[in-house]
PDB file of N, CA and C in Angstrom:
ATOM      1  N   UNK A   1       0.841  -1.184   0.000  1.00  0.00           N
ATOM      2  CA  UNK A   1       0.000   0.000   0.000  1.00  0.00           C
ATOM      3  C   UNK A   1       0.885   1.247   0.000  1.00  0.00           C
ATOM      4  N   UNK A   2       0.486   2.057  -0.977  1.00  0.00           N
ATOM      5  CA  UNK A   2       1.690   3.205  -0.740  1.00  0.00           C
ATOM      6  C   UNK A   2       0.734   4.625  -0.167  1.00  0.00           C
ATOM      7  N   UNK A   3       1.245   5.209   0.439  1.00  0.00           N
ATOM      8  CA  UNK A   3       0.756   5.987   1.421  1.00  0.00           C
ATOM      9  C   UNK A   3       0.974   7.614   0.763  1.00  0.00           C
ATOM     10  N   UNK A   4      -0.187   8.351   0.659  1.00  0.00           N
ATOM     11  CA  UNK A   4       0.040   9.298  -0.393  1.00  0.00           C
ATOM     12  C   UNK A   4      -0.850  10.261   0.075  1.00  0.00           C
ATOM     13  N   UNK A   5      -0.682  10.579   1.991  1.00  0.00           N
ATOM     14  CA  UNK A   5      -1.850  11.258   2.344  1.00  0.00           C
ATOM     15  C   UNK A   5      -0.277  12.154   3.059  1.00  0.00           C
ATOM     16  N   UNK A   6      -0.479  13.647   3.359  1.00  0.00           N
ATOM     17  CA  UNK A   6       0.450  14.622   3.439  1.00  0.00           C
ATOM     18  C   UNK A   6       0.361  14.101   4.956  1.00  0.00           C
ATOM     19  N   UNK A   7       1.795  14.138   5.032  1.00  0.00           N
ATOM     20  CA  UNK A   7       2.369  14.247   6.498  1.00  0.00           C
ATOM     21  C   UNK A   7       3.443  15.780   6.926  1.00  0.00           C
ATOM     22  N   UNK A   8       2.657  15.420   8.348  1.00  0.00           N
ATOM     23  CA  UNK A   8       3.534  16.654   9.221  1.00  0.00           C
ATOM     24  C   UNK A   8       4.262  16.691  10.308  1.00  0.00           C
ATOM     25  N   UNK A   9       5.639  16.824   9.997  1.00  0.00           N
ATOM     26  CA  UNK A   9       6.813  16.212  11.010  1.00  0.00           C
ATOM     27  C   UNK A   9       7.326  17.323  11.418  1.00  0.00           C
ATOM     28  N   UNK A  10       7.227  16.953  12.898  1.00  0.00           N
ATOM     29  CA  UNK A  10       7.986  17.929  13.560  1.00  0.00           C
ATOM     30  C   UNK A  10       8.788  17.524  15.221  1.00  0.00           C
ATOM     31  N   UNK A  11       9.682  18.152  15.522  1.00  0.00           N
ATOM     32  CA  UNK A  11      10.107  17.974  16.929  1.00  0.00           C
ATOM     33  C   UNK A  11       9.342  18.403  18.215  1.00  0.00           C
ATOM     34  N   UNK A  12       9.285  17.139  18.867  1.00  0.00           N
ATOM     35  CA  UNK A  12       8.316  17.930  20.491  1.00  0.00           C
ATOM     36  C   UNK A  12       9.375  17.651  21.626  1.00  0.00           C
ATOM     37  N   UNK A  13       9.925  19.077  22.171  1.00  0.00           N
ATOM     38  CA  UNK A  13      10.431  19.017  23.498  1.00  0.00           C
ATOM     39  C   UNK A  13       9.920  18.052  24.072  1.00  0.00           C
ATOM     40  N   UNK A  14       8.822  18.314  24.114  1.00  0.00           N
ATOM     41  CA  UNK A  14       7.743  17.841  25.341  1.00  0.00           C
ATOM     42  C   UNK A  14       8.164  16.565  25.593  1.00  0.00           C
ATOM     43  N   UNK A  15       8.062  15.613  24.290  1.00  0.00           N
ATOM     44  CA  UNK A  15       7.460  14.381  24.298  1.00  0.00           C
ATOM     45  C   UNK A  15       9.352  14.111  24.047  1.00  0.00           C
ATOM     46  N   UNK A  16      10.262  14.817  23.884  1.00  0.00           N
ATOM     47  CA  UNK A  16      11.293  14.020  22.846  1.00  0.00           C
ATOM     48  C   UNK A  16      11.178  13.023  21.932  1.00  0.00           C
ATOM     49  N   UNK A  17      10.591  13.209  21.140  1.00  0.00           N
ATOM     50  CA  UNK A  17      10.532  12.597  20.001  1.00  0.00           C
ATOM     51  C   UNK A  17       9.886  13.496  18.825  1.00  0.00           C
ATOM     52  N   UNK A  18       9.958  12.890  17.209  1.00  0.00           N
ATOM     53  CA  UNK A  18       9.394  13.500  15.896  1.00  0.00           C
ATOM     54  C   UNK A  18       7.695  13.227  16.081  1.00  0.00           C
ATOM     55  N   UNK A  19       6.762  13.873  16.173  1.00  0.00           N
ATOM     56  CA  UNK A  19       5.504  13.920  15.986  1.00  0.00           C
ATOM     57  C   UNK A  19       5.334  13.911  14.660  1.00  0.00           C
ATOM     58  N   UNK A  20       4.567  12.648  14.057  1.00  0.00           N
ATOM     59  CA  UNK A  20       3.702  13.084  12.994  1.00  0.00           C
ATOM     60  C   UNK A  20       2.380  13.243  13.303  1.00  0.00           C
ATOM     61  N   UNK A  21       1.905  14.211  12.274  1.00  0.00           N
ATOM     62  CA  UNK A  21       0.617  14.570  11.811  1.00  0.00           C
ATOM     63  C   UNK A  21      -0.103  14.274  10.468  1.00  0.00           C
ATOM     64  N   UNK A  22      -1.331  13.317  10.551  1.00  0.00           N
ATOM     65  CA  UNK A  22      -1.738  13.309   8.971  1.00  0.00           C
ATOM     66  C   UNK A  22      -3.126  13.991   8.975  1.00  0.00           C
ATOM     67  N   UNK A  23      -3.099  15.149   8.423  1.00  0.00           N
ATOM     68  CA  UNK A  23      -4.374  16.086   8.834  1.00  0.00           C
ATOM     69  C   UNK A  23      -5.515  15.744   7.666  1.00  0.00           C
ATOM     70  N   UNK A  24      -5.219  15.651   6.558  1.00  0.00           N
ATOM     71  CA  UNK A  24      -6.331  14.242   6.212  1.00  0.00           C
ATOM     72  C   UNK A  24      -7.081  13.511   6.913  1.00  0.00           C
ATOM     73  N   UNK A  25      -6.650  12.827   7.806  1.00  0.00           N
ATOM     74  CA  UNK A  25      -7.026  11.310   8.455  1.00  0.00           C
ATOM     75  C   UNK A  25      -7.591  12.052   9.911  1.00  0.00           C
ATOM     76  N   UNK A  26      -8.349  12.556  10.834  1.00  0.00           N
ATOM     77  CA  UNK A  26      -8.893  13.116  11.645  1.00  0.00           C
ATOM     78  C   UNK A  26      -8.537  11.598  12.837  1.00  0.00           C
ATOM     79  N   UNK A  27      -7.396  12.601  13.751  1.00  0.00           N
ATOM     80  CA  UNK A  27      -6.574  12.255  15.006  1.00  0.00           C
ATOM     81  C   UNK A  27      -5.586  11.226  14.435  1.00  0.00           C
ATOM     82  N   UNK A  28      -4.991  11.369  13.434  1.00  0.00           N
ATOM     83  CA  UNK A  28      -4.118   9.986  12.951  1.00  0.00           C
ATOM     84  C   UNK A  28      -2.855  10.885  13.040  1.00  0.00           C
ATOM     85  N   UNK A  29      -2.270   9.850  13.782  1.00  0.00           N
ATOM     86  CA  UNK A  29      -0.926  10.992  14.211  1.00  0.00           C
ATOM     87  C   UNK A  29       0.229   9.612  14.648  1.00  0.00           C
ATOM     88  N   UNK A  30       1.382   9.452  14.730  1.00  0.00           N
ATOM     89  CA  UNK A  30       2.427   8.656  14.857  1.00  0.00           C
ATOM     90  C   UNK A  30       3.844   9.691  15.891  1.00  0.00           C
ATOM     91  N   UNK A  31       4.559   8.728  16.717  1.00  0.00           N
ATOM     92  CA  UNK A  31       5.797   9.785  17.011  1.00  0.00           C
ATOM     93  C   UNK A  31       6.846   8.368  16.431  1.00  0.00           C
ATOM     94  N   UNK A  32       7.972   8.757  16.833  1.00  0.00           N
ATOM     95  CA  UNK A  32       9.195   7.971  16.957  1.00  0.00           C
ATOM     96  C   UNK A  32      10.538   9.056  17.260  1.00  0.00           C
ATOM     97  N   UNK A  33      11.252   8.002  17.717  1.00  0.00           N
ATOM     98  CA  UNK A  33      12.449   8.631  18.381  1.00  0.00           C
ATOM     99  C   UNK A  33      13.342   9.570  17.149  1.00  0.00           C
ATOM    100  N   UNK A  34      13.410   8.754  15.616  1.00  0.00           N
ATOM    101  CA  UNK A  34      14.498   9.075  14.553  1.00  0.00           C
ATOM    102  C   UNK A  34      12.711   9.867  13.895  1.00  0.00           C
ATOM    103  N   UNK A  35      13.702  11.022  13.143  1.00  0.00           N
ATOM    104  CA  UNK A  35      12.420  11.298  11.644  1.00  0.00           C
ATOM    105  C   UNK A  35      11.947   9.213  11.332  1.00  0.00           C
ATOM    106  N   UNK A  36      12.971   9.138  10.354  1.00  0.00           N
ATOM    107  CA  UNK A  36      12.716   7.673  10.069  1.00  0.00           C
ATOM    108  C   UNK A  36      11.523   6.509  10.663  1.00  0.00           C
ATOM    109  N   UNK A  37      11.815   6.731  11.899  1.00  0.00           N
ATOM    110  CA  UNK A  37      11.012   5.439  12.798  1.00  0.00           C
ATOM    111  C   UNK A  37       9.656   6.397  12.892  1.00  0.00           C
ATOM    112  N   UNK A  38       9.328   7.819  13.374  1.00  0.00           N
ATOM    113  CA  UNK A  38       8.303   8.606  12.985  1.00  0.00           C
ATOM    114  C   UNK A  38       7.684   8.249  12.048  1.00  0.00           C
ATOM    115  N   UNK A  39       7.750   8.501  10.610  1.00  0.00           N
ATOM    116  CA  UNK A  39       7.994   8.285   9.226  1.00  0.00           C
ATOM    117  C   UNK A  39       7.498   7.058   9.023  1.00  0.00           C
ATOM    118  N   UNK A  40       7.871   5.589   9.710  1.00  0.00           N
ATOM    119  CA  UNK A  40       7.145   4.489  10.029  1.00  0.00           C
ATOM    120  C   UNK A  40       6.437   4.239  10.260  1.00  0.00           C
ATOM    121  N   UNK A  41       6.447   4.784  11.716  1.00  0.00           N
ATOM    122  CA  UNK A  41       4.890   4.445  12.448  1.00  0.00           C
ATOM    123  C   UNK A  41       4.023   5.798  12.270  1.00  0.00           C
ATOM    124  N   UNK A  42       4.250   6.280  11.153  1.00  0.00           N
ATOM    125  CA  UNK A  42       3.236   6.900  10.751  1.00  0.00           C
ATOM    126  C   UNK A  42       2.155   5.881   9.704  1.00  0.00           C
ATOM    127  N   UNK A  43       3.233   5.744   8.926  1.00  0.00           N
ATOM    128  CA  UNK A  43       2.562   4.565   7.721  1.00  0.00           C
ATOM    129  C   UNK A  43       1.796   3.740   8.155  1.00  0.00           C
ATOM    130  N   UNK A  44       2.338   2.829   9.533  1.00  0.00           N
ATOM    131  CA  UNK A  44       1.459   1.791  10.061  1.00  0.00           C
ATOM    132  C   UNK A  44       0.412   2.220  10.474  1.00  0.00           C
ATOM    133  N   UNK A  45      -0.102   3.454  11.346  1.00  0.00           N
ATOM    134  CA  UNK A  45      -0.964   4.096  11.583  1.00  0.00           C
ATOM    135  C   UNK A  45      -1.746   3.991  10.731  1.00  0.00           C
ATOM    136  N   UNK A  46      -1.738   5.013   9.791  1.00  0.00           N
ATOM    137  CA  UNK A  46      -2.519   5.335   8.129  1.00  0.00           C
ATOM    138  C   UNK A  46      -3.429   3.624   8.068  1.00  0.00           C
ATOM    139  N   UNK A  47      -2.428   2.953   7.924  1.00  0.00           N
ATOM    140  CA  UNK A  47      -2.974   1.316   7.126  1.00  0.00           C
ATOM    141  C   UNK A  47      -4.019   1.570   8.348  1.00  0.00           C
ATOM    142  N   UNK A  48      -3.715   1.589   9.718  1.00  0.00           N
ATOM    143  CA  UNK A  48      -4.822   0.847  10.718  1.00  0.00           C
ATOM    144  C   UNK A  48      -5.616   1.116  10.441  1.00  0.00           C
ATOM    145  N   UNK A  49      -5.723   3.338  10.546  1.00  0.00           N
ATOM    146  CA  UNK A  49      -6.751   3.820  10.593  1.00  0.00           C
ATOM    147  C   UNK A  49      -7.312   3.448   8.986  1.00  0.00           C
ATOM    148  N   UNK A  50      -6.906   3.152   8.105  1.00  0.00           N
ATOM    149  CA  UNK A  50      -8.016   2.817   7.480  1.00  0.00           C
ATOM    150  C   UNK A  50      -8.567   1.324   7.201  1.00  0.00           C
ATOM    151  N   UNK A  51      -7.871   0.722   8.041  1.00  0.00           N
ATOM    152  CA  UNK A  51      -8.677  -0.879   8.091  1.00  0.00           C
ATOM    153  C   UNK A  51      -9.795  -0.506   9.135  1.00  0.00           C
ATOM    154  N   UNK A  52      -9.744   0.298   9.950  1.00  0.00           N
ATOM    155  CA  UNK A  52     -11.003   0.631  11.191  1.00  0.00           C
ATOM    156  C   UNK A  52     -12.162   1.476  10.553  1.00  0.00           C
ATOM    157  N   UNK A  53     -11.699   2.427   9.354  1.00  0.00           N
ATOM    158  CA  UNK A  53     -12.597   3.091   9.027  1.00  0.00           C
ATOM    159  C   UNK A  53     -13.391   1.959   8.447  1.00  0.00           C
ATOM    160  N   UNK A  54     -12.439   1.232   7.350  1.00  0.00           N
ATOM    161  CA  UNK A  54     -13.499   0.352   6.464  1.00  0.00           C
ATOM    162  C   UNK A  54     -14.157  -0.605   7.358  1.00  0.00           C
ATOM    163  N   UNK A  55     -13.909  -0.900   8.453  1.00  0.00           N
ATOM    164  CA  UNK A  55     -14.785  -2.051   9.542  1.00  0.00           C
ATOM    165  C   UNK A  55     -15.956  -1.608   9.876  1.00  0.00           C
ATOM    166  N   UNK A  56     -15.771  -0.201  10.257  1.00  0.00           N
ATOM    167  CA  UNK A  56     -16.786   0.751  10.947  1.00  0.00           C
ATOM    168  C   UNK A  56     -17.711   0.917   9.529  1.00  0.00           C
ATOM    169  N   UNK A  57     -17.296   1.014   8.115  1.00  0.00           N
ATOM    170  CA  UNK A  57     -18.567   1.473   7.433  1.00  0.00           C
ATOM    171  C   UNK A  57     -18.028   2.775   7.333  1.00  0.00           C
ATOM    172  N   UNK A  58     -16.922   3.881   7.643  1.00  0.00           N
ATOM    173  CA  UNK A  58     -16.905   4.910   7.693  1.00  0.00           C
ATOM    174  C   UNK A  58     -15.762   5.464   6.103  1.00  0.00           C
ATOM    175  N   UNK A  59     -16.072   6.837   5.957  1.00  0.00           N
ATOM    176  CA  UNK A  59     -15.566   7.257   4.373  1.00  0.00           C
ATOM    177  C   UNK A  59     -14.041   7.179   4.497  1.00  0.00           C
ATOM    178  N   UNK A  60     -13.580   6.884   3.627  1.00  0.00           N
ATOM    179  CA  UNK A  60     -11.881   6.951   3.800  1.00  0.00           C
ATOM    180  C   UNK A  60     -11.780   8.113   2.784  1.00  0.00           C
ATOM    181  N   UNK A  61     -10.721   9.432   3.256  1.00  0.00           N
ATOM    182  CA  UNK A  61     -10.732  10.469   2.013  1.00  0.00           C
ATOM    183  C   UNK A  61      -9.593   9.821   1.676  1.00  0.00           C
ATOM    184  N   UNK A  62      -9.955  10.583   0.321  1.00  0.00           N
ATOM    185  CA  UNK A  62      -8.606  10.571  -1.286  1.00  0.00           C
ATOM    186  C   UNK A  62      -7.380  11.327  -0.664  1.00  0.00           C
ATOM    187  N   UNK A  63      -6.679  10.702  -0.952  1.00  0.00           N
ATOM    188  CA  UNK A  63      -5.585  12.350  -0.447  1.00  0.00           C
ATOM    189  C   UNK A  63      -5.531  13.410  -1.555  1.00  0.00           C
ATOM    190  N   UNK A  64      -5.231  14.013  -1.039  1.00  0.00           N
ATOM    191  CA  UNK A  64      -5.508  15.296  -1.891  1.00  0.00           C
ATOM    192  C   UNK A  64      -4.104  15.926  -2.554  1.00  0.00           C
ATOM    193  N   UNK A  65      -3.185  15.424  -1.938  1.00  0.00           N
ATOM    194  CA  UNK A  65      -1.701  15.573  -2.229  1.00  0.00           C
ATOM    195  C   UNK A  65      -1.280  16.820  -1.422  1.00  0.00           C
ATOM    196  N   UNK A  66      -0.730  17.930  -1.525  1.00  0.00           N
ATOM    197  CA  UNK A  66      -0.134  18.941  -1.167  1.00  0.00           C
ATOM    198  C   UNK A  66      -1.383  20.029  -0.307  1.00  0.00           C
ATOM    199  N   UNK A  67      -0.970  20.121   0.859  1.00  0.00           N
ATOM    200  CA  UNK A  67      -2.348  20.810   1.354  1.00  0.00           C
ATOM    201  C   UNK A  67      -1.368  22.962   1.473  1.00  0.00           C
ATOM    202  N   UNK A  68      -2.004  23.653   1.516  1.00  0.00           N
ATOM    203  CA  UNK A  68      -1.736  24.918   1.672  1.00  0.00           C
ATOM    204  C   UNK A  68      -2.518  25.421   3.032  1.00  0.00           C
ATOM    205  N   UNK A  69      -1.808  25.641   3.892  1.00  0.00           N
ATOM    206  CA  UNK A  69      -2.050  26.359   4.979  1.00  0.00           C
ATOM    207  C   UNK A  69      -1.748  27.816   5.022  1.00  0.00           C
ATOM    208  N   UNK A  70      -3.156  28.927   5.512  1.00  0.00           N
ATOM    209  CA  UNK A  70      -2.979  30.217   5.331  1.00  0.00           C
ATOM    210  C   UNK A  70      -2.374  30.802   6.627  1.00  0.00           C
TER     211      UNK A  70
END
């Protein structure tokens, strides 16, 4: 499955570790210690959340590719 929904990586003091964000996917989010392992368990995420959507009956969006924030 190749994964083609925009991700958003960033560093959290907080947490020490890379936070992802896939703002597509509503609360689908991944950390890891490296970008890389982030970057991972982001992907695995994505797959879950959409094996749960399709269980539930619920819409899976298209990605949309490149999002623009104002």
């Amino acid at each position: 499955m190749s994964i083609k929904y925009e991700l958003i990586i960033y560093w959290s003091d907080e947490d020490q570790s890379f936070v992802v964000e896939v703002p597509e996917l509503a609360g689908c989010m991944a950390d890891g210690e490296t970008y890389e392992q982030a970057v991972a368990n982001a992907q695995q995420v994505i797959k879950e959340w959409i094996e749960i959507a399709r269980e539930l009956g619920r819409p899976i969006p298209e990605p949309r590719g490149r999002l623009l924030y104002a």
